[in-house]
N, C-alpha and C. Protein backbone atom coordinates (compact mmCIF):
# COMPACT_ATOMS: atom_id res chain seq x y z
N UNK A 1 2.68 30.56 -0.39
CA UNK A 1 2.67 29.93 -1.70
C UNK A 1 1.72 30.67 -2.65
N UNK A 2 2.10 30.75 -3.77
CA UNK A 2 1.77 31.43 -4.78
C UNK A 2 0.62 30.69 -5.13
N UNK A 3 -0.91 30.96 -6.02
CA UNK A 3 -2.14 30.24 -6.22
C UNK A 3 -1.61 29.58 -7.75
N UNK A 4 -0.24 30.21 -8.40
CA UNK A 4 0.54 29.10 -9.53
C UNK A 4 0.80 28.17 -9.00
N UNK A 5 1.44 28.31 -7.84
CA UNK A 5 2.61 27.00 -7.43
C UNK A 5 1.38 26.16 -7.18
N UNK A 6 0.18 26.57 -6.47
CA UNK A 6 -0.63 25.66 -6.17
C UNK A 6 -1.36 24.56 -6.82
N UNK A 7 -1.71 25.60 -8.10
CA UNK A 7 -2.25 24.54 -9.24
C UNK A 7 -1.47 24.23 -9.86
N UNK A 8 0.29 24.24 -10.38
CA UNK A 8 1.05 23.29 -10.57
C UNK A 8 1.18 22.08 -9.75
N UNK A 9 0.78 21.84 -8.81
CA UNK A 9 1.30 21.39 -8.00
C UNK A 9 -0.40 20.03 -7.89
N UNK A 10 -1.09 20.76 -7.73
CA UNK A 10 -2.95 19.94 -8.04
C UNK A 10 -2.61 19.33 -9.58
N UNK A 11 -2.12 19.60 -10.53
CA UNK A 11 -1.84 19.28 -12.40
C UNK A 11 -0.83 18.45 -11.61
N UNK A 12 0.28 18.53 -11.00
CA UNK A 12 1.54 17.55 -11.17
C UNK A 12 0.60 16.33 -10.20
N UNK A 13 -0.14 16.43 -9.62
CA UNK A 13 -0.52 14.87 -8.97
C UNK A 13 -1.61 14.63 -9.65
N UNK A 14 -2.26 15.09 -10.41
CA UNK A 14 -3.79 14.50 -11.24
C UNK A 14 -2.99 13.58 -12.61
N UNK A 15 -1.77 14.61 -12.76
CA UNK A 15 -0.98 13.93 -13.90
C UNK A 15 -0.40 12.24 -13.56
N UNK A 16 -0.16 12.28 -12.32
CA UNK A 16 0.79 11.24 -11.66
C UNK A 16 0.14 10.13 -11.59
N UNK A 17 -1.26 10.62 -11.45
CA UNK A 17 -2.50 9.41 -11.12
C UNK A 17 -2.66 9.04 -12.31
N UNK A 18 -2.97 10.23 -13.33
CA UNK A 18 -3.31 9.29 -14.59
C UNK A 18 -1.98 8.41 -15.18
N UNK A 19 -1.11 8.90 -14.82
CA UNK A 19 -0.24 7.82 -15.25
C UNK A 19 0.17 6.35 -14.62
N UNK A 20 -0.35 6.75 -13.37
CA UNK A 20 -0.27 5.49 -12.85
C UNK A 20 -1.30 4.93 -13.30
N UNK A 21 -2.41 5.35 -13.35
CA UNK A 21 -3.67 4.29 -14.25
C UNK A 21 -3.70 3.51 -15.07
N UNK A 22 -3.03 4.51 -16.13
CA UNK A 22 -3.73 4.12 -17.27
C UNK A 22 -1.91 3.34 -17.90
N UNK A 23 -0.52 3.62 -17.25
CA UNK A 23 0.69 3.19 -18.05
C UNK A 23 0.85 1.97 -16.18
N UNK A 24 1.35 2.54 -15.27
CA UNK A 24 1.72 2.04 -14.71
C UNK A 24 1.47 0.47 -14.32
N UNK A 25 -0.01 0.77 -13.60
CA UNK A 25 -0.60 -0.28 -13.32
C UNK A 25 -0.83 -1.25 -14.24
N UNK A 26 -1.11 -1.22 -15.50
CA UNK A 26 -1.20 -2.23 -16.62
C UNK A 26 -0.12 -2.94 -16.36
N UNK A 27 1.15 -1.99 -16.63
CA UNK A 27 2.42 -2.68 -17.02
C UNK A 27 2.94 -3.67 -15.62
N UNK A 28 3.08 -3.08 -14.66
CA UNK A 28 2.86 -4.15 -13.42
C UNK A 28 2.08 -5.24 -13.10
N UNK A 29 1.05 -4.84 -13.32
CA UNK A 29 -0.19 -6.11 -13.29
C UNK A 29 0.26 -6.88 -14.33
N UNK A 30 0.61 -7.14 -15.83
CA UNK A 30 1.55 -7.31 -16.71
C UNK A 30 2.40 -8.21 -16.69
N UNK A 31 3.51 -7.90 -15.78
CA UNK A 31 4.99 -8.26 -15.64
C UNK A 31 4.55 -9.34 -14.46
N UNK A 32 3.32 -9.45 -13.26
CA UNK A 32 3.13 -9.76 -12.22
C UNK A 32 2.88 -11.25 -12.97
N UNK A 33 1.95 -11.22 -14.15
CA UNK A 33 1.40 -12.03 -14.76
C UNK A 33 1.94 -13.13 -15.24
N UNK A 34 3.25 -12.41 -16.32
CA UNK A 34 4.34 -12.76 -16.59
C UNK A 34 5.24 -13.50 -15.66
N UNK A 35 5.21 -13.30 -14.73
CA UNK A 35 6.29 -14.01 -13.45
C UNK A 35 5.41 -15.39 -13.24
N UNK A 36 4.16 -14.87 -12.87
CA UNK A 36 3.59 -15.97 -12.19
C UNK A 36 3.41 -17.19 -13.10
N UNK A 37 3.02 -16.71 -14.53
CA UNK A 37 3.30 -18.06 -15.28
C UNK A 37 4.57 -19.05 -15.16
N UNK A 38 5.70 -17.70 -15.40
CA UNK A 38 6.87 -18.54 -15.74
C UNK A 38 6.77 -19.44 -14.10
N UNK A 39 6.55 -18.78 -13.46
CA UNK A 39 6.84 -19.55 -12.09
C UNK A 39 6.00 -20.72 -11.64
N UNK A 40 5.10 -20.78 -12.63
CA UNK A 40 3.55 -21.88 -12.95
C UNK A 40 4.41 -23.23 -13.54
N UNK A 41 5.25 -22.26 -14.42
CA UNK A 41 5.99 -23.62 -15.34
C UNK A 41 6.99 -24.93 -14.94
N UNK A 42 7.64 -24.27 -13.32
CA UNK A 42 8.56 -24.78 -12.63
C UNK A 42 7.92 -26.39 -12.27
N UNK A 43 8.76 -27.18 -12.93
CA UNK A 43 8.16 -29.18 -12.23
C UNK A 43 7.62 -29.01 -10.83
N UNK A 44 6.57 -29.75 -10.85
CA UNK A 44 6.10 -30.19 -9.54
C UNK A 44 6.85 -29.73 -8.21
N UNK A 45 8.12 -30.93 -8.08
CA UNK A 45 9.15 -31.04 -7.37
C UNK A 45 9.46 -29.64 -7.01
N UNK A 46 9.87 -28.68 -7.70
CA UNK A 46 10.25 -27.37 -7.45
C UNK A 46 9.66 -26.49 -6.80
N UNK A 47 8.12 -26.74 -7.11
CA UNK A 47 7.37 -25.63 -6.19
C UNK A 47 7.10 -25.87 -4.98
N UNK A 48 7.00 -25.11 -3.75
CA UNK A 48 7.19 -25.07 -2.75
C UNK A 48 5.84 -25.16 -1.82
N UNK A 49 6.02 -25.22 -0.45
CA UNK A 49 4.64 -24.53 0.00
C UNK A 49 4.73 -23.09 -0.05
N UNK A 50 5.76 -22.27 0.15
CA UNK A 50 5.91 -21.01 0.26
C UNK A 50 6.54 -20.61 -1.14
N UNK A 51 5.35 -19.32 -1.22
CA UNK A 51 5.33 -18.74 -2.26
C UNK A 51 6.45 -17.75 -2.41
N UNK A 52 7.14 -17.81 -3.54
CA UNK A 52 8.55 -17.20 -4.07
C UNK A 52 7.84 -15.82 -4.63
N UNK A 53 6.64 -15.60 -5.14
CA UNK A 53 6.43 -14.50 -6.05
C UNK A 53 6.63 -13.50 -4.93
N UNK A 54 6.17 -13.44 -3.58
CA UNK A 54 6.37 -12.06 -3.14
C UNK A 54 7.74 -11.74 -2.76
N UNK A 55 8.73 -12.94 -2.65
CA UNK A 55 9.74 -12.63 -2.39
C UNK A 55 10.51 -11.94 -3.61
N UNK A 56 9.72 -12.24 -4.66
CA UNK A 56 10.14 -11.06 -5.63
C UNK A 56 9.63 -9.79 -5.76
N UNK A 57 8.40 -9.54 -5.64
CA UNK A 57 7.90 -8.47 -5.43
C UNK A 57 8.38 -7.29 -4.69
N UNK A 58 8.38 -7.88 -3.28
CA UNK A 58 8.84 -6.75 -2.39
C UNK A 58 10.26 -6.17 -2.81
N UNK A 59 11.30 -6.73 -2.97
CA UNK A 59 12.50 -5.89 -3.36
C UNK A 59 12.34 -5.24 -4.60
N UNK A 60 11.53 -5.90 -5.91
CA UNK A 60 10.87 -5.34 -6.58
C UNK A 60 10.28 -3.90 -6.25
N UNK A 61 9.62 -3.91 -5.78
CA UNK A 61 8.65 -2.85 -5.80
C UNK A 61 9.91 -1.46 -5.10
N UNK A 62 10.50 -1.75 -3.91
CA UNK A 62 11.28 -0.80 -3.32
C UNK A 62 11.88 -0.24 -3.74
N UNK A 63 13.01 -1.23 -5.14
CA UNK A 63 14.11 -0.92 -5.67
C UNK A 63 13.33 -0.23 -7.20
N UNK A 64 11.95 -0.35 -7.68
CA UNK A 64 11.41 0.51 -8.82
C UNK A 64 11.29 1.74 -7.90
N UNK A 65 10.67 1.87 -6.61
CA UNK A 65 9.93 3.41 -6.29
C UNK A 65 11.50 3.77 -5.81
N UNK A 66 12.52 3.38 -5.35
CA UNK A 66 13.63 4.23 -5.53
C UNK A 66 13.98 5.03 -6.59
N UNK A 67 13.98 4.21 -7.81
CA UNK A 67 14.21 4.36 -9.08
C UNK A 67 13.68 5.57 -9.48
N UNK A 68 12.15 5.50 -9.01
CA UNK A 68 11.43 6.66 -9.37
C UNK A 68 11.60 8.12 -8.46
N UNK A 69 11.58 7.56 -7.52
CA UNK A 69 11.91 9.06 -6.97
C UNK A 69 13.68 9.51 -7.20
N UNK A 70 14.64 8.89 -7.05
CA UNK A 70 15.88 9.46 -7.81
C UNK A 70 15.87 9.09 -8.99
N UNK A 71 15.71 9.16 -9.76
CA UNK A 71 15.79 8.96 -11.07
C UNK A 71 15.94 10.20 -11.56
N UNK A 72 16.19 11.60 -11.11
CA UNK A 72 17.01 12.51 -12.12
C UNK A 72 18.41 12.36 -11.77
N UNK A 73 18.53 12.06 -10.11
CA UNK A 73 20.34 11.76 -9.61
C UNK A 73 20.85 10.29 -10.35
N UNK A 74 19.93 9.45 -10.15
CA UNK A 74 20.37 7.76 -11.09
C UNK A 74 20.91 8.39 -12.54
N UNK A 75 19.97 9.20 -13.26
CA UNK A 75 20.36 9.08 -14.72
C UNK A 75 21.65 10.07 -14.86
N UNK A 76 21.65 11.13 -13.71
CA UNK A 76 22.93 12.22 -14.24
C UNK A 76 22.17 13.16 -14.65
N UNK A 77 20.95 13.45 -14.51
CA UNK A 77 19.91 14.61 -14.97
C UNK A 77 20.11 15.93 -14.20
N UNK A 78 20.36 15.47 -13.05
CA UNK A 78 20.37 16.76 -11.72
C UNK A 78 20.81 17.53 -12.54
N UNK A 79 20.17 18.94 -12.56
CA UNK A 79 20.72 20.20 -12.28
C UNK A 79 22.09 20.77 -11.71
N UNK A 80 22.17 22.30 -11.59
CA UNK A 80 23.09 22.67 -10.76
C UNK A 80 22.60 23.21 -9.30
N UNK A 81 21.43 23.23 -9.45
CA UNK A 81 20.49 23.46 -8.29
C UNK A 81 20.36 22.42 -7.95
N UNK A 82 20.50 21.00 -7.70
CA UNK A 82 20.20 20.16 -6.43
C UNK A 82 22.08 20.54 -6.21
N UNK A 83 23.13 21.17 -6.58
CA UNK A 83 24.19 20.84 -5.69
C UNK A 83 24.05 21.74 -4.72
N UNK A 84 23.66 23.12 -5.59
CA UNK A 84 23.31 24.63 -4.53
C UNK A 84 22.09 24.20 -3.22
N UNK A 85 21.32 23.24 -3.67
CA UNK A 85 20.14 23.38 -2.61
C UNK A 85 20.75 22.19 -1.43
N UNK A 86 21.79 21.60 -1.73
CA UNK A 86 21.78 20.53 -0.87
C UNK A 86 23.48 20.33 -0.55
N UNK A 87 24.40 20.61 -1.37
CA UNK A 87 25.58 20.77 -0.85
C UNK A 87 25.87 19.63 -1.35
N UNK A 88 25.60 18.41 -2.08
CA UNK A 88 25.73 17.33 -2.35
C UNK A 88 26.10 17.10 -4.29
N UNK A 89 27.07 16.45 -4.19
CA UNK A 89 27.67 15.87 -6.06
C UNK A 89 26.20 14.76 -5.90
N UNK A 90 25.96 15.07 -7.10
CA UNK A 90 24.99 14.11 -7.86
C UNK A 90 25.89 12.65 -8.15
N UNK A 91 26.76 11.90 -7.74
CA UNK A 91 27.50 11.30 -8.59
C UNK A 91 27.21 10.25 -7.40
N UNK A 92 27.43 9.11 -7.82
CA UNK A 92 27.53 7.75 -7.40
C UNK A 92 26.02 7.61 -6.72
N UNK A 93 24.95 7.55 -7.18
CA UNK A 93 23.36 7.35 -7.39
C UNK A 93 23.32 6.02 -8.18
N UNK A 94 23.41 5.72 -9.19
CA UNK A 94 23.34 5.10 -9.99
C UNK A 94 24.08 3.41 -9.44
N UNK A 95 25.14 3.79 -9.38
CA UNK A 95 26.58 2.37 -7.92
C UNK A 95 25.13 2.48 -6.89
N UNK A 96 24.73 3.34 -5.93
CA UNK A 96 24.02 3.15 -4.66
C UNK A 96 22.74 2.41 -5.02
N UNK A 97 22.15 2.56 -6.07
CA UNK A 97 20.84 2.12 -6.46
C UNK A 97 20.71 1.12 -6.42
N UNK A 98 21.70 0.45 -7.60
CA UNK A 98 22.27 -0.71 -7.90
C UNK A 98 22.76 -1.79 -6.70
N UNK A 99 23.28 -1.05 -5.70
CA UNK A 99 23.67 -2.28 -4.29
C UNK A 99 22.81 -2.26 -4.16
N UNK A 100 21.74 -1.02 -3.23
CA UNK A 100 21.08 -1.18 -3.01
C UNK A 100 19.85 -2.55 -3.47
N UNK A 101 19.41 -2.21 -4.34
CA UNK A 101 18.67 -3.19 -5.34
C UNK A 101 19.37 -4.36 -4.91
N UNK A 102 20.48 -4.91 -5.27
CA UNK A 102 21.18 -6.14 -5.24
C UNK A 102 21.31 -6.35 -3.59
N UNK A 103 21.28 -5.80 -2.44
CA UNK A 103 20.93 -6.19 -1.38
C UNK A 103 19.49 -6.66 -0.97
N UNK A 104 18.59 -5.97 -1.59
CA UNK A 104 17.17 -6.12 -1.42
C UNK A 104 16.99 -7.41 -1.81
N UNK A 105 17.23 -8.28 -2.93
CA UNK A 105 16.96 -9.07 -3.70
C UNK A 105 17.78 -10.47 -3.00
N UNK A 106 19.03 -9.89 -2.56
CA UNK A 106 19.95 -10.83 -2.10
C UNK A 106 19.02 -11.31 -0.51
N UNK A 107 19.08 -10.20 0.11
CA UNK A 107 17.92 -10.46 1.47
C UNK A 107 16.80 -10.64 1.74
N UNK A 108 16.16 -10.74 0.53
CA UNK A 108 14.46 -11.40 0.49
C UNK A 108 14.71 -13.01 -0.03
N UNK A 109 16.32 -12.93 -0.92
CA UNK A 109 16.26 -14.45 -1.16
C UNK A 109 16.84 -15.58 0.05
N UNK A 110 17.58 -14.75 0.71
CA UNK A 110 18.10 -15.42 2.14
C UNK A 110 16.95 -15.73 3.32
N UNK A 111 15.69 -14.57 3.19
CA UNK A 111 14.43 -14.87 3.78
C UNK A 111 13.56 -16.02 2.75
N UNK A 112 13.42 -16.13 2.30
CA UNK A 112 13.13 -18.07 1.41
C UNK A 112 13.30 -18.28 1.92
N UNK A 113 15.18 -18.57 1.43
CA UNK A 113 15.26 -19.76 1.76
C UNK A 113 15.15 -20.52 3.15
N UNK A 114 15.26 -19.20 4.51
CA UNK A 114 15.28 -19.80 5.51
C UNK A 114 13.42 -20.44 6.10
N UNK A 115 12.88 -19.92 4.94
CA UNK A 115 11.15 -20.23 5.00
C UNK A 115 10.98 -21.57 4.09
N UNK A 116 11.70 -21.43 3.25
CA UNK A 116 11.68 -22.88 2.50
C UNK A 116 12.12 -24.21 3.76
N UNK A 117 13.55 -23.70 4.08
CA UNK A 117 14.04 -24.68 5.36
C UNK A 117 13.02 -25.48 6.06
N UNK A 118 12.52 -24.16 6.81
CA UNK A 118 11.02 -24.19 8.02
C UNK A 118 10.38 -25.21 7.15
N UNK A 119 9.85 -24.94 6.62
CA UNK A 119 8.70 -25.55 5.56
C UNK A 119 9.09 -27.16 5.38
N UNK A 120 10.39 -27.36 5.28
CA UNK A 120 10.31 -28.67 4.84
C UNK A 120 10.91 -29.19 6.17
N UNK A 121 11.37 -28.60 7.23
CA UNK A 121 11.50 -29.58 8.05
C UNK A 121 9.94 -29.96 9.16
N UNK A 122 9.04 -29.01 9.17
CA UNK A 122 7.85 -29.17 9.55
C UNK A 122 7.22 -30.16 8.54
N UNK A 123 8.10 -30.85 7.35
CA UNK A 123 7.01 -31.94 6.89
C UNK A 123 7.22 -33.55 7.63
C-alpha cells in the first residue's frame, strides 16, 4: 500500500467520526427522544411492562447501517467498477433493503408481542 492510500484512508475514518459526532449522534439521540415521548403519550392502559422502544430500535438501527453501507447500490450510484470488481448488476438493492427492513420490523414486532403475551399471563 501506497503512504497516499494510507492517509486517505486515516482522513476517510477521522472524517467518519466527526460525522458521527457532531451530525449523527445528535440526530439519533433526537429521533430516540422523539419516539420516547410519543410513546410517553400512549393511555395508561396501553403501556406495557415490556418496553416497545427497543423493539424499535434494533430493526432500526440494522436496517439504517444497511442503508449506510449500500447506499451507493440502494440509490443506483454504483459505478461500472462494482460490476467489473464483482460480476454482479447493481439492480434490485433498493426491493432487498426494503424486505429486508420490513422483515426486521415485522420480526421484532412478532417478538413483543409474544413478550407482551408472557407478561400478561404471568400477571
Amino acid at each position: 500500500p501506497s503512504p497516499t492510500l494510507f492517509r486517505s484512508v486515516i482522513l476517510l475514518y477521522i472524517g467518519l467520526a466527526i460525522v458521527h459526532d457532531l451530525v449523527l449522534l445528535p440526530a439519533y439521540a433526537g429521533l430516540d427522544r422523539v419516539t420516547r415521548a410519543l410513546l410517553a403519550r400512549l393511555p395508561a392502559r396501553r403501556q406495557r411492562r415490556v418496553p416497545v422502544i427497543n423493539h424499535l430500535r434494533a430493526p432500526a438501527l440494522v436496517s439504517v447501517l444497511l442503508l449506510l453501507i449500500y447506499a451507493p447500490l440502494i440509490s443506483g450510484k454504483a459505478d461500472r467498477d462494482y460490476f467489473l470488481a464483482s460480476g454482479h448488476e447493481a439492480t434490485g438493492y433498493l426491493r432487498n433493503w426494503l424486505l429486508i427492513s420490513v422483515a426486521l420490523f415485522v420480526g421484532s414486532g412478532l417478538i413483543y408481542a409474544v413478550r407482551v403475551r408472557r407478561a400478561a399471563s404471568r400477571r
